[in-house]
Protein backbone atom coordinates (compact mmCIF):
# COMPACT_ATOMS: atom_id res chain seq x y z
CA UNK A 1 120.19 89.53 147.23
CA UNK A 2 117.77 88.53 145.09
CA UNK A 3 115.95 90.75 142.68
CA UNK A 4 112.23 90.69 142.03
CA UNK A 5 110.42 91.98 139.63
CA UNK A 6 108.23 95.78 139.97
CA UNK A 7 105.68 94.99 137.17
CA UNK A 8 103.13 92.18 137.03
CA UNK A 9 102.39 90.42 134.47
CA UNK A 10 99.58 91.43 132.40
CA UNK A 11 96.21 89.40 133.73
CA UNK A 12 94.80 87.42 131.02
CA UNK A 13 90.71 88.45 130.18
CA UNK A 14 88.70 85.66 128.94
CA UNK A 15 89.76 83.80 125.62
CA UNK A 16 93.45 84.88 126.66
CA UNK A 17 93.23 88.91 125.86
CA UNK A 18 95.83 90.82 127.87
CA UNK A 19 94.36 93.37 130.31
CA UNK A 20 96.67 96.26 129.62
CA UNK A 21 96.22 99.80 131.08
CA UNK A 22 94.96 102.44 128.22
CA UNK A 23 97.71 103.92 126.51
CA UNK A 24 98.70 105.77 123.23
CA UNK A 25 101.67 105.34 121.33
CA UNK A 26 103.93 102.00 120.41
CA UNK A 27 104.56 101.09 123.83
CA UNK A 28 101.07 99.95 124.95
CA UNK A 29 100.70 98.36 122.01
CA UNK A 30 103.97 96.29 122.17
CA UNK A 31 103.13 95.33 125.90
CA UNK A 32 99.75 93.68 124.78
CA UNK A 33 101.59 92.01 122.14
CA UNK A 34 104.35 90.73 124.65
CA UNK A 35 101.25 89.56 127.25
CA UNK A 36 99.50 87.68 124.39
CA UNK A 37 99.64 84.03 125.11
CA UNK A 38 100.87 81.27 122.77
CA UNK A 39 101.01 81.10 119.44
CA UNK A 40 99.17 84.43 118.88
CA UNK A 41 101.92 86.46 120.34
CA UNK A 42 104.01 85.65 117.24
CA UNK A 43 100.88 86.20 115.10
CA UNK A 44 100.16 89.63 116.76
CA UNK A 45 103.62 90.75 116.12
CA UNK A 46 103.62 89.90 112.47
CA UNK A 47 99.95 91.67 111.89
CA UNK A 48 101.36 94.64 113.84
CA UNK A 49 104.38 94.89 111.77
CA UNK A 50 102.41 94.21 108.28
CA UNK A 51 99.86 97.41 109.44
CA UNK A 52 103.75 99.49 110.27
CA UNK A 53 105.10 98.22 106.85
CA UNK A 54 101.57 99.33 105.16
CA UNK A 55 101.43 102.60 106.93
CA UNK A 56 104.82 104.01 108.20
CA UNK A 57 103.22 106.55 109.90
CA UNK A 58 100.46 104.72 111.65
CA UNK A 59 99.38 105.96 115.37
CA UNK A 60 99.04 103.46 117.83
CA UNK A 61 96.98 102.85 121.06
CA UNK A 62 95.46 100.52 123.39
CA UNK A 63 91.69 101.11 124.64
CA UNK A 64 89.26 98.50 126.28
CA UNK A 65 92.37 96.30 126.01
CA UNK A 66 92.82 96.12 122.12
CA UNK A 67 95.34 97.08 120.12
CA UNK A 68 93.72 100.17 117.38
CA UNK A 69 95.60 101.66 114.77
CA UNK A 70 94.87 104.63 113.07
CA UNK A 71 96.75 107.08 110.33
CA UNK A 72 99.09 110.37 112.12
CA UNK A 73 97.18 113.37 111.45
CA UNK A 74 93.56 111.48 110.42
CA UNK A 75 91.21 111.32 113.28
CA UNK A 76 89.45 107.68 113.70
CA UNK A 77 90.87 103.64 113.82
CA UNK A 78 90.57 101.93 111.15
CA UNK A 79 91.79 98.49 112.84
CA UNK A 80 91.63 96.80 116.20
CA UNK A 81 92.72 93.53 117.35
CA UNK A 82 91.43 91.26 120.37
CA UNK A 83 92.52 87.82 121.66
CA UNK A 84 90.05 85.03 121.84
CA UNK A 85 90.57 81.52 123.38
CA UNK A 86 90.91 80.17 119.29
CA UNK A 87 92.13 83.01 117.13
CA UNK A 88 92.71 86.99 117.37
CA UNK A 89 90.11 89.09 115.68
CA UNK A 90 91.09 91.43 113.46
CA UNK A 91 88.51 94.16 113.30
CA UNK A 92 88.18 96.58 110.31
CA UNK A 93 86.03 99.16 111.11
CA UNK A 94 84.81 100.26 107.49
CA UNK A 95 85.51 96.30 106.17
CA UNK A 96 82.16 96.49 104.07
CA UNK A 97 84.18 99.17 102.07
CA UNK A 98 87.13 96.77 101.60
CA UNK A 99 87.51 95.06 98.11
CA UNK A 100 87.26 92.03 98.66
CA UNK A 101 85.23 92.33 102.13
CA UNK A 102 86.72 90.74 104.84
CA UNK A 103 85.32 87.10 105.62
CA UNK A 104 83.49 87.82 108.82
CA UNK A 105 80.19 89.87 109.50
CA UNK A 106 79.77 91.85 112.15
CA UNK A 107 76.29 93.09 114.27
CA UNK A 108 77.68 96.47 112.45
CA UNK A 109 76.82 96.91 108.81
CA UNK A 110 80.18 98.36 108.27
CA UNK A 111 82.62 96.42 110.32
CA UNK A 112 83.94 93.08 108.94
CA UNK A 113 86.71 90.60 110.73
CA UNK A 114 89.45 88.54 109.77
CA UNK A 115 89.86 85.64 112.41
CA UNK A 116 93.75 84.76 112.63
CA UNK A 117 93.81 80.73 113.47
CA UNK A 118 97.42 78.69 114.31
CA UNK A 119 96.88 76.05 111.10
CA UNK A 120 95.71 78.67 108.44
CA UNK A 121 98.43 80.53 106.64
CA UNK A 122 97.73 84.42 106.92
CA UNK A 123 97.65 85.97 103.54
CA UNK A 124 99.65 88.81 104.04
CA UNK A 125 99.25 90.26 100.48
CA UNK A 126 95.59 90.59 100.93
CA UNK A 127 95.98 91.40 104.68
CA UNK A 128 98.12 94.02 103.49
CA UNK A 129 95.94 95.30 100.43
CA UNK A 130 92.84 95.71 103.43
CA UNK A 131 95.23 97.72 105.19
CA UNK A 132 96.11 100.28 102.73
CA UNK A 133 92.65 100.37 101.94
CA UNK A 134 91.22 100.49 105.47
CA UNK A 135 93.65 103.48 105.97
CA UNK A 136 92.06 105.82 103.42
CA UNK A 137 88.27 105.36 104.77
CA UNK A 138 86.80 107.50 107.24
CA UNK A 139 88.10 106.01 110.64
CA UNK A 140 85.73 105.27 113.76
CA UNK A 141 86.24 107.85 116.71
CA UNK A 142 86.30 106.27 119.77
């Protein structure tokens, strides 16, 4: 008898983003990752480990199908990602507070990006430093 599978796969949004169901917690956040197409899965799971490493008690969820990440016990994210056709965006919400600033500008004056690309090494030190420092700003309710 052959067995068939109960849960669809994730439908993929424009540029690639998985369409996962909102969710709080690890779980959501690890299906998106799983869903991600290509290359970018690998990258998602190394920027989602690097904000865990930063923060061991960060709180997880997925809303309008993106990844946010927030500290246990703070109210507000201070981090989203979303995949796009090229890269994944890494959104910090308070990034014109981050030393340095992130590279990319934002229609927000506060929020600043870091686009993850296939050919250019991520610099996790840095990556790492925005976290930490990301994580003690005010963090956007949502």
């Amino acid at each position: 008898m052959a067995t068939s599978s109960t849960h669809a796969a994730p439908r993929l949004l424009a540029g690639g983003n998985p369409q996962i169901p909102k969710g709080e917690g690890d779980a959501p956040v690890q299906a998106w990752i799983a869903a991600v197409p290509g290359w970018k899965q690998q990258a998602a799971r190394q920027l989602d480990a690097l904000v865990v490493a930063a923060i061991p008690k960060v709180r997880k969820a997925v809303k309008w199908n993106s990844p946010l990440y927030a500290v246990e016990g703070k109210e507000g994210w201070f981090l989203s990602m979303h995949c796009y056709a090229r890269y994944i965006k890494v959104a910090f919400f308070r990034g014109a507070s981050l030393d340095p600033m992130p590279p990319e500008s934002s229609k927000s004056q506060d929020t600043r990006y870091l686009h993850v690309f296939e050919d250019i090494p991520l610099d996790t030190a840095q990556f790492t430093r925005w976290v930490k420092q990301a994580s003690r700003l005010p963090g956007e309710r949502m």
